[in-house]
Each structure stands twice: as C-alpha cells, then as structure tokens.
N, C-alpha and C. Protein backbone atom coordinates (compact mmCIF):
# COMPACT_ATOMS: atom_id res chain seq x y z
N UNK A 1 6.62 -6.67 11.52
CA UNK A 1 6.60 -6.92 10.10
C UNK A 1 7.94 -6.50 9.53
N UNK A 2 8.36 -7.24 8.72
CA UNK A 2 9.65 -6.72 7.92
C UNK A 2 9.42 -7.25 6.43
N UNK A 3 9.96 -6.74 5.64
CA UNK A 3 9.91 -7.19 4.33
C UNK A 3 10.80 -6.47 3.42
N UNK A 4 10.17 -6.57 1.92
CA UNK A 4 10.54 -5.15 1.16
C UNK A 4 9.18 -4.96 -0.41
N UNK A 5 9.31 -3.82 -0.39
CA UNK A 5 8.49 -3.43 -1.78
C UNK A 5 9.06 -2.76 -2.72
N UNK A 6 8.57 -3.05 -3.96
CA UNK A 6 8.81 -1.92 -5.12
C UNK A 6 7.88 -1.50 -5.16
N UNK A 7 8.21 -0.30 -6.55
CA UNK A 7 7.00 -0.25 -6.72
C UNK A 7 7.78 0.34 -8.78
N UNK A 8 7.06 0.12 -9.20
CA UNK A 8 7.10 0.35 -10.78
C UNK A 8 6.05 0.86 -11.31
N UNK A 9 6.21 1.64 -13.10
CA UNK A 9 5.37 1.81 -13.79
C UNK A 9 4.79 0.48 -14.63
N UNK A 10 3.70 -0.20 -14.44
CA UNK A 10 3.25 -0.53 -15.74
C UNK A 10 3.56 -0.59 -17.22
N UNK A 11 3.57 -1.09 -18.21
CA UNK A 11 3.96 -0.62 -19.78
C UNK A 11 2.78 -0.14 -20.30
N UNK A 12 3.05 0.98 -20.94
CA UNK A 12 1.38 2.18 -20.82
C UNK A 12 1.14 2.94 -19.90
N UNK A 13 1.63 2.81 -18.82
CA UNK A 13 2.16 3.88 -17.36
C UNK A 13 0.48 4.19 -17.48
N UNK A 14 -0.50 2.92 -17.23
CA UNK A 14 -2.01 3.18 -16.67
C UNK A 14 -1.80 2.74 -15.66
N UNK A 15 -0.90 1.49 -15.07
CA UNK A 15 -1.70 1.25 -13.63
C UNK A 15 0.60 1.53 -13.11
N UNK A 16 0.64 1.61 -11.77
CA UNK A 16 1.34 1.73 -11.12
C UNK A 16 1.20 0.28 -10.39
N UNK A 17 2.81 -0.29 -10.56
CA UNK A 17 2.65 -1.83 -9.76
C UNK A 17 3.25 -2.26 -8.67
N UNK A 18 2.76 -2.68 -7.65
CA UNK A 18 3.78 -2.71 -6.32
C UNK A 18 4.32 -3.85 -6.06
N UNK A 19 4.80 -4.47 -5.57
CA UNK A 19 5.39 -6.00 -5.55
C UNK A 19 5.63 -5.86 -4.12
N UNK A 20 5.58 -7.29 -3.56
CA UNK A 20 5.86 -7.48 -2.00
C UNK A 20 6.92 -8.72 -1.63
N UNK A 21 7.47 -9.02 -0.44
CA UNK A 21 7.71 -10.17 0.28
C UNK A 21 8.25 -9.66 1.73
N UNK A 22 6.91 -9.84 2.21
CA UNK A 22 6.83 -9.39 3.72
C UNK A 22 6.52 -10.79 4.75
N UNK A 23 7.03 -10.90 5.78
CA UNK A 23 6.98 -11.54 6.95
C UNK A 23 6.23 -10.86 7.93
N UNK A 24 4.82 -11.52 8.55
CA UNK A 24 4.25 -10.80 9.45
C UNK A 24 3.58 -11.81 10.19
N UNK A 25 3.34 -11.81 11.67
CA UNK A 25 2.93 -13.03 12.21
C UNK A 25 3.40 -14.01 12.33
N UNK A 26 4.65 -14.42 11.47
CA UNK A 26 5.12 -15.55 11.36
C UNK A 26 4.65 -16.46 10.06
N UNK A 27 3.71 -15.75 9.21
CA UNK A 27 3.83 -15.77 7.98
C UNK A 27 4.88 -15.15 6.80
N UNK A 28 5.49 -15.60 5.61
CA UNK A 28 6.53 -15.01 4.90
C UNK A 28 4.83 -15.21 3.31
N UNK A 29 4.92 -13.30 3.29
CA UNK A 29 3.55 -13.55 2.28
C UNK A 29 4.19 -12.77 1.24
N UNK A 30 3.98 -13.35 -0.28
CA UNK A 30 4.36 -12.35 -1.37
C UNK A 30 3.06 -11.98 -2.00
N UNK A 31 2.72 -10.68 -2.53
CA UNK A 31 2.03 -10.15 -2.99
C UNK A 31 2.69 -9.43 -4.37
N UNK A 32 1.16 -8.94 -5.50
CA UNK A 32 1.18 -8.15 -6.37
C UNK A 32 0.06 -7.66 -6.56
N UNK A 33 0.36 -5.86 -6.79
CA UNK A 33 -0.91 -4.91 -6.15
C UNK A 33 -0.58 -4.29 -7.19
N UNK A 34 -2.09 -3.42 -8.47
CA UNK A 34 -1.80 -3.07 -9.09
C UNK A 34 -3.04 -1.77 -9.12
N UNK A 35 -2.26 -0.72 -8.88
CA UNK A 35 -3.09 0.68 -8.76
C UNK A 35 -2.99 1.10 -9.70
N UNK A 36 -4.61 1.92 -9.87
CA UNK A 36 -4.53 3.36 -11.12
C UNK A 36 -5.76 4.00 -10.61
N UNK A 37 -5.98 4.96 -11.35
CA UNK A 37 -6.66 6.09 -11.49
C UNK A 37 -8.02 6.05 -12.08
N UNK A 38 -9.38 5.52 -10.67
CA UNK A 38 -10.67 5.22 -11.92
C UNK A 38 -11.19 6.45 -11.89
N UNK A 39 -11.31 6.83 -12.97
CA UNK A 39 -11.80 8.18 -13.61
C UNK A 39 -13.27 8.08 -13.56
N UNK A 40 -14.13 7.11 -13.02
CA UNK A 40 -15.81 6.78 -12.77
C UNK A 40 -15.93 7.46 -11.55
N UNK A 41 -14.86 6.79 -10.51
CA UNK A 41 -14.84 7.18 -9.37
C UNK A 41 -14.32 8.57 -9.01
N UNK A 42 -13.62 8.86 -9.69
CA UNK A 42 -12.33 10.00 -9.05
C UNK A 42 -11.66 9.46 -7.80
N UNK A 43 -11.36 8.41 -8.04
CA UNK A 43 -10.23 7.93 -6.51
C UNK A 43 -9.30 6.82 -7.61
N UNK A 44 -8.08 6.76 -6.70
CA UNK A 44 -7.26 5.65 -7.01
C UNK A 44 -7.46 4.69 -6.60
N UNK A 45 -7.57 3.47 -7.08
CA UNK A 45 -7.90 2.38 -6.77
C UNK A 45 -7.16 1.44 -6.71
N UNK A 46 -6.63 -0.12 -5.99
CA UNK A 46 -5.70 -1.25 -6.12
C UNK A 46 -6.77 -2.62 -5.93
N UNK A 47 -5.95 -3.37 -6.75
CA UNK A 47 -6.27 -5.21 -6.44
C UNK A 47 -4.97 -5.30 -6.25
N UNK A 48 -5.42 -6.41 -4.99
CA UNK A 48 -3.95 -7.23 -4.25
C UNK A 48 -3.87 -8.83 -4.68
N UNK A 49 -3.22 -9.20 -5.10
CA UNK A 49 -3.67 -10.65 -5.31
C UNK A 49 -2.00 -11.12 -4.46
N UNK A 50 -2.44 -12.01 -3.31
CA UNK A 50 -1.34 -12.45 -2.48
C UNK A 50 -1.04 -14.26 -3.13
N UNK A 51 -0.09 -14.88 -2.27
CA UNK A 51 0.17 -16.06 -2.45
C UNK A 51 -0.46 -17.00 -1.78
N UNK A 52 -1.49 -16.56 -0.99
CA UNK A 52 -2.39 -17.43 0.02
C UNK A 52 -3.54 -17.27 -0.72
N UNK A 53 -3.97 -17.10 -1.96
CA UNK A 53 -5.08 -16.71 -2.66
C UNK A 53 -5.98 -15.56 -1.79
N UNK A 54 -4.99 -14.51 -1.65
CA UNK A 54 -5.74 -13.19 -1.15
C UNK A 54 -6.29 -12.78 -2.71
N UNK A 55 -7.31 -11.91 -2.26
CA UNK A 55 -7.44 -10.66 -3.32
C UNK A 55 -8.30 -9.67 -2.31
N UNK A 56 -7.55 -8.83 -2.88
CA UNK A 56 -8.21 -7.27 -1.86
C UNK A 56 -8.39 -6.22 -2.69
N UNK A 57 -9.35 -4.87 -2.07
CA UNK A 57 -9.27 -4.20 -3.29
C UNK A 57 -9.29 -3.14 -1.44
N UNK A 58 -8.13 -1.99 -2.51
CA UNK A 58 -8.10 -0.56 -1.54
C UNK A 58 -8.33 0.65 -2.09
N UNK A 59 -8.73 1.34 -1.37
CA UNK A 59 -8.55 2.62 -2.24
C UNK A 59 -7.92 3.67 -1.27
N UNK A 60 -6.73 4.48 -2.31
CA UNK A 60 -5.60 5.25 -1.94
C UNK A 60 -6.15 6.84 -2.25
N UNK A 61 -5.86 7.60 -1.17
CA UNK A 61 -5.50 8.94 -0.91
C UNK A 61 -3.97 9.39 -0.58
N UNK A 62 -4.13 10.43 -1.45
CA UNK A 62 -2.72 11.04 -1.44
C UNK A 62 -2.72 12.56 -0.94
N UNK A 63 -2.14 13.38 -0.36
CA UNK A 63 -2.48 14.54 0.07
C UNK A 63 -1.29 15.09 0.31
N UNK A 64 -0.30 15.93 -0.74
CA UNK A 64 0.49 16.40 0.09
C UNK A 64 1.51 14.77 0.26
N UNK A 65 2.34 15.01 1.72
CA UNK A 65 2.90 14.33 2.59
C UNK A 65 2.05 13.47 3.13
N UNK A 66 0.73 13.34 3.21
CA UNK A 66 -0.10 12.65 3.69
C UNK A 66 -0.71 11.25 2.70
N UNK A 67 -0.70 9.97 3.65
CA UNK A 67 -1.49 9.20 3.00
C UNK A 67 -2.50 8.22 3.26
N UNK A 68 -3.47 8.15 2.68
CA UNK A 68 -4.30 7.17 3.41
C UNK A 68 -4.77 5.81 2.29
N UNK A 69 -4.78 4.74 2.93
CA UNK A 69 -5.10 3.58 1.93
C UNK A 69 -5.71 3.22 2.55
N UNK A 70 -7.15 2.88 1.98
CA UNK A 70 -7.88 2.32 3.20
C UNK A 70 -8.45 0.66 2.10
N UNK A 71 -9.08 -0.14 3.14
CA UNK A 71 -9.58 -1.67 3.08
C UNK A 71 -10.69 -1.31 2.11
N UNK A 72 -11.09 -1.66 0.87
CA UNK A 72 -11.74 -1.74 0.53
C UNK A 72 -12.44 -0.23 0.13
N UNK A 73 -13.50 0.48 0.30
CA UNK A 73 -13.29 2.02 0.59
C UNK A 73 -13.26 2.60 1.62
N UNK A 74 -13.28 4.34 0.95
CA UNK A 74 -12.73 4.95 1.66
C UNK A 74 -13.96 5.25 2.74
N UNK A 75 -13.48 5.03 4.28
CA UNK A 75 -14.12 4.70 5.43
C UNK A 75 -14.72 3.86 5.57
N UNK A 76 -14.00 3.03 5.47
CA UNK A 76 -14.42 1.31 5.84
C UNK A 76 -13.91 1.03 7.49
N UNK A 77 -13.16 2.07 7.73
CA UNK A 77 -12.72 1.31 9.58
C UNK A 77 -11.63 0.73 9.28
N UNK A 78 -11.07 0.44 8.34
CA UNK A 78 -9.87 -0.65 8.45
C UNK A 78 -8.50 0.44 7.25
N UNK A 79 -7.70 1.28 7.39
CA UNK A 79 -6.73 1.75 6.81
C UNK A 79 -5.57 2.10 7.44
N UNK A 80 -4.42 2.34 6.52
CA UNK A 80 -3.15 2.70 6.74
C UNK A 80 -3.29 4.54 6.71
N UNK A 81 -2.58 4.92 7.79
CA UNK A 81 -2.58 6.57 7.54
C UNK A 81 -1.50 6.86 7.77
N UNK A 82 -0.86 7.20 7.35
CA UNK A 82 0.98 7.69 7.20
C UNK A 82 0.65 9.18 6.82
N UNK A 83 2.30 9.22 6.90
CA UNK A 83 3.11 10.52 6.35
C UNK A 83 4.61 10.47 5.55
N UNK A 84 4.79 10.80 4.31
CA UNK A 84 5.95 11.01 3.60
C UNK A 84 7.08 12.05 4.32
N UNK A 85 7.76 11.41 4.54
CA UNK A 85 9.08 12.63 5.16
C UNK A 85 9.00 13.63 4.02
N UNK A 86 9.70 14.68 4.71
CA UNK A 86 9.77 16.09 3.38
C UNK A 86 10.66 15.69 2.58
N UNK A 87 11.65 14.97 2.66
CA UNK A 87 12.65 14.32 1.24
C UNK A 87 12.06 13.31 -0.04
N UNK A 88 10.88 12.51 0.97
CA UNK A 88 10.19 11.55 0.56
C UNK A 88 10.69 10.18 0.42
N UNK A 89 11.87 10.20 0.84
CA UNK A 89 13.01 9.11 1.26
C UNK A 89 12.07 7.70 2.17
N UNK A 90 11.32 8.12 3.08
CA UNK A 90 11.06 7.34 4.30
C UNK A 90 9.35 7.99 4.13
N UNK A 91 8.12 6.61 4.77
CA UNK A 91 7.31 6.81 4.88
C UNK A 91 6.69 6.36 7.19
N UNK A 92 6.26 6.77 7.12
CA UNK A 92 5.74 5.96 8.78
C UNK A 92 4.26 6.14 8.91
N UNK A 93 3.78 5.40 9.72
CA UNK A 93 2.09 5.38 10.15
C UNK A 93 1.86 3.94 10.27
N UNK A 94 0.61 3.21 10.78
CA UNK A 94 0.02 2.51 10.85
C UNK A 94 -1.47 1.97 10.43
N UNK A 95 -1.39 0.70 10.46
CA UNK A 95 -2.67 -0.11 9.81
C UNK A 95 -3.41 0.04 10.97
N UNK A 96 -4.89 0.54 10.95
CA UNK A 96 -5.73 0.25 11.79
C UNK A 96 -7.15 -0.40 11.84
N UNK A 97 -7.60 -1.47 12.55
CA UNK A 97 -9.26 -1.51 12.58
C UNK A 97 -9.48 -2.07 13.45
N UNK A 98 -10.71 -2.12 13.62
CA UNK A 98 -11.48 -2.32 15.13
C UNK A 98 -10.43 -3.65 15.52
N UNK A 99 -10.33 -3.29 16.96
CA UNK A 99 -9.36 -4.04 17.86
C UNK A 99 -8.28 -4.95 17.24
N UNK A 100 -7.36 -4.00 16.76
CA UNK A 100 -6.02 -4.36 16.09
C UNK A 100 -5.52 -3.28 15.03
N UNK A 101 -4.20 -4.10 15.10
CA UNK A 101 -3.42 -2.97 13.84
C UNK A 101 -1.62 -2.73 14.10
N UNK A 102 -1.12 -2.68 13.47
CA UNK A 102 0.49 -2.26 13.28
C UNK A 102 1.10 -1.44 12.77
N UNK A 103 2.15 -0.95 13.60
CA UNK A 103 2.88 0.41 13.07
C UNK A 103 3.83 -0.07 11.93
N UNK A 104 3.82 0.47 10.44
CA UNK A 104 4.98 0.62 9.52
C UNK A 104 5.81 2.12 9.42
N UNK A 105 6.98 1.34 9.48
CA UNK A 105 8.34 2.28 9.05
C UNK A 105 9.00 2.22 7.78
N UNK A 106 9.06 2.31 6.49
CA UNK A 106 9.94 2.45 5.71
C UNK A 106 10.39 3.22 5.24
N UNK A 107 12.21 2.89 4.44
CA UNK A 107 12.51 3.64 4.06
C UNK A 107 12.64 3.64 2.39
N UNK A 108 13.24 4.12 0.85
CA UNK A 108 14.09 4.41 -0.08
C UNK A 108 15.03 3.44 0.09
N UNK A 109 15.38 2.69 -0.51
CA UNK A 109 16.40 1.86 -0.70
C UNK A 109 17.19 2.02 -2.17
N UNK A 110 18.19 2.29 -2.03
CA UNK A 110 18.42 2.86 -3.62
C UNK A 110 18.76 1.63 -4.72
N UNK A 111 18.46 1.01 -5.60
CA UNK A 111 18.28 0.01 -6.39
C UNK A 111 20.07 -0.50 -6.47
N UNK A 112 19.93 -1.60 -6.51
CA UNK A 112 21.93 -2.17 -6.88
C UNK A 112 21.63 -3.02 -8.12
C-alpha cells in the first residue's frame, strides 16, 4: 500500500477529518473519514465514505502511544493496532482479520 493522508480539524473542531489517496491491490482509492467523540457511547467513532461507494463505520482507541481502530466495533476481528513513535512523527502496525491483513508504516510529512 502506498498513498498519503491528512488529517484536519472540522469548522466547530466537533468531528476531526481525514482525507485519503491510497493505492492498494492495484486499486488507486480516495476516501473521506470523519471522526468524533460519541458521548452516548464513550468511544470515538468514524464514517468512511470511499470513491467506490464504500461507507464504513470504525471505532478508534487511543492509549498513550498505542492505537487501535477497529471495523465497525470494538472486537469485531477485523482492526488496525499500531504504535505512535515517542516524537509522534511516525506511526507502524497492521490491519488484521481472519485470514488476511497488511502491515502500515507512516510517517509526518511536514506541509509545503
């Protein structure tokens, strides 16, 4: 997989917004994922809406250096579990679920 993401505040800084254009498989997919904070739930929550008419919904754990986003909720079998470097510069871990999954590496790219 290669690509790149942002990620931004919202106007009203309620939801946090991520933006995509990643290549994976031999697909080139753009996405827009828009997280916040459901206060019903006490978890963070995202909708993904891709260019292949995806829509996904995840829910994010944060811990520390630690992170987990998982498919839908939390322990569904299907999530990303990383770790934030101590600078917070660079993230690494992988997507996993039953029989499959891929390792991500990124880093901070400083805006031009």
């Amino acid at each position: 997989m290669t690509g790149a993401v942002t990620f931004e505040w919202f106007e009203g800084v309620f939801f946090l917004v991520q933006r995509g254009r990643i290549r994976i498989w031999g697909r080139r997919i753009r996405f827009i994922e828009f997280i916040r904070y459901d206060e019903a739930r006490k978890a963070c929550t995202s909708r993904l809406f891709g260019n292949f008419g995806d829509r996904f919904t995840f829910e994010w754990e944060v811990d520390g250096n630690d992170i987990r986003i998982s498919f839908g909720r939390k322990g569904s079998g299907n999530a990303f579990t990383g770790k934030f470097s101590a600078c917070g510069g660079r993230y690494s871990g992988a997507w996993k679920w039953p029989r499959g999954g891929y390792g991500v590496v990124a880093k901070r790219v400083p805006r031009t």
